[in-house]
Protein backbone atom coordinates (compact mmCIF):
# COMPACT_ATOMS: atom_id res chain seq x y z
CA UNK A 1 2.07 -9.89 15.01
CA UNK A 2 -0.93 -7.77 16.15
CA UNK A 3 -0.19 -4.01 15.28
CA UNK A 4 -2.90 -2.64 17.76
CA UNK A 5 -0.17 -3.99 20.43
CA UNK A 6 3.06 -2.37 19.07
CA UNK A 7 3.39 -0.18 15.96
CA UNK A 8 0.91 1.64 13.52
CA UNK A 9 1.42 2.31 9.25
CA UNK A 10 -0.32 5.18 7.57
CA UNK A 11 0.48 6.19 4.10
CA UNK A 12 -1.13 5.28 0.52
CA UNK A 13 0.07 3.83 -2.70
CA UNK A 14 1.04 5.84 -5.84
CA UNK A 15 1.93 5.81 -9.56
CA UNK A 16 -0.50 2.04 -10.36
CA UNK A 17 0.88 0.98 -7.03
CA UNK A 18 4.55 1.17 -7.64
CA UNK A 19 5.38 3.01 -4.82
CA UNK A 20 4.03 2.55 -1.14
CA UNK A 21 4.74 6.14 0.78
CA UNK A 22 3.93 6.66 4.60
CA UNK A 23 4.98 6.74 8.45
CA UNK A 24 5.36 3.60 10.70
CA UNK A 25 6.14 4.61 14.40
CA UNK A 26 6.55 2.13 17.41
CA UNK A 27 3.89 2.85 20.22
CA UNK A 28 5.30 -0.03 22.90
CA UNK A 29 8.47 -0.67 24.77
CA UNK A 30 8.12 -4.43 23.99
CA UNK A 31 11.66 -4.89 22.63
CA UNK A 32 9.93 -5.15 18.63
CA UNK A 33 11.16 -2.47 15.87
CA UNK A 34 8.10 -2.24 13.02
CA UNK A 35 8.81 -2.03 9.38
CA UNK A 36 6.72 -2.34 6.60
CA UNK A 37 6.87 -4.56 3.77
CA UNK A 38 5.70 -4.96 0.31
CA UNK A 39 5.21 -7.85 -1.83
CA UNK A 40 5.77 -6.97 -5.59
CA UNK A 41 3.08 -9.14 -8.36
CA UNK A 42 6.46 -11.07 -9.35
CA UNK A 43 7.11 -12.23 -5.86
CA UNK A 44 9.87 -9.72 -4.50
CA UNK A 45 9.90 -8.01 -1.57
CA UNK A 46 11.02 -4.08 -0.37
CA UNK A 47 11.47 -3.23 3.04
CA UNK A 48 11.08 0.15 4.29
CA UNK A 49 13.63 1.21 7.49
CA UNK A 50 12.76 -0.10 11.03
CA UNK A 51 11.30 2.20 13.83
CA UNK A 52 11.92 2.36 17.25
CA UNK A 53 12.22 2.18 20.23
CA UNK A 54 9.09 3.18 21.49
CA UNK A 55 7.69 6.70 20.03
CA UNK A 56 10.15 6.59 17.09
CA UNK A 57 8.43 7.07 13.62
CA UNK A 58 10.05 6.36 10.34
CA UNK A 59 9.44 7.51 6.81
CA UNK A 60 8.05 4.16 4.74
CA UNK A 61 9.33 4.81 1.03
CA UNK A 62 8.86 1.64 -0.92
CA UNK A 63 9.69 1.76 -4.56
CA UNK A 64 8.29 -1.66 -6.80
CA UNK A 65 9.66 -0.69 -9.90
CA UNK A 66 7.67 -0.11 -13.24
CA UNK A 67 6.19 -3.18 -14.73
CA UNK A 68 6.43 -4.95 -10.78
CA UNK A 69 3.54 -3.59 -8.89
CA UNK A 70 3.08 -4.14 -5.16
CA UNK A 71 0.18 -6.71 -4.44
CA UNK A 72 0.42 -6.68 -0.47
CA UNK A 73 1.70 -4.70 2.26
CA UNK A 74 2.35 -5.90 5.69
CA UNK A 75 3.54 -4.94 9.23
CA UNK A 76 6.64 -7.06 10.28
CA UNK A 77 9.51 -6.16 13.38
CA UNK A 78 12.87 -7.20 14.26
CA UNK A 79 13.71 -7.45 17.31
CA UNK A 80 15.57 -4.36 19.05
């Protein structure tokens, strides 16, 4: 999925990177919801809540956990 064509993320990561905080809105009517999700050091993943449809912006609130740090975040959708 290319985000320039259907959602944007903003936020930053806190606390040694245990916790991902931010905004991810859907910008096109292309029948794709955005979410974000993070991939922990120990190989588990937290998803935030979806967004959308189109102009809808949700809160991205990821919590990894002490001792389980995120490693990656991506962009992914469902379909809506």
């Amino acid at each position: 999925m290319d985000p320039r064509f259907c959602c944007v993320a903003s936020g930053q990561w806190c606390y040694n990177k245990d916790l991902a905080i931010g905004t991810v809105t859907d910008t096109r009517a292309d029948g794709r919801c955005p979410y974000v999700r993070g991939y922990t050091l120990y190989g588990r993943t937290v998803d935030s809540d979806w967004a959308g449809p189109k102009g809808d912006s949700s809160p991205v609130y990821l919590d990894a956990g002490t001792g389980d740090p995120f490693v990656r975040l991506t962009m992914k959708y469902v379909n809506c």
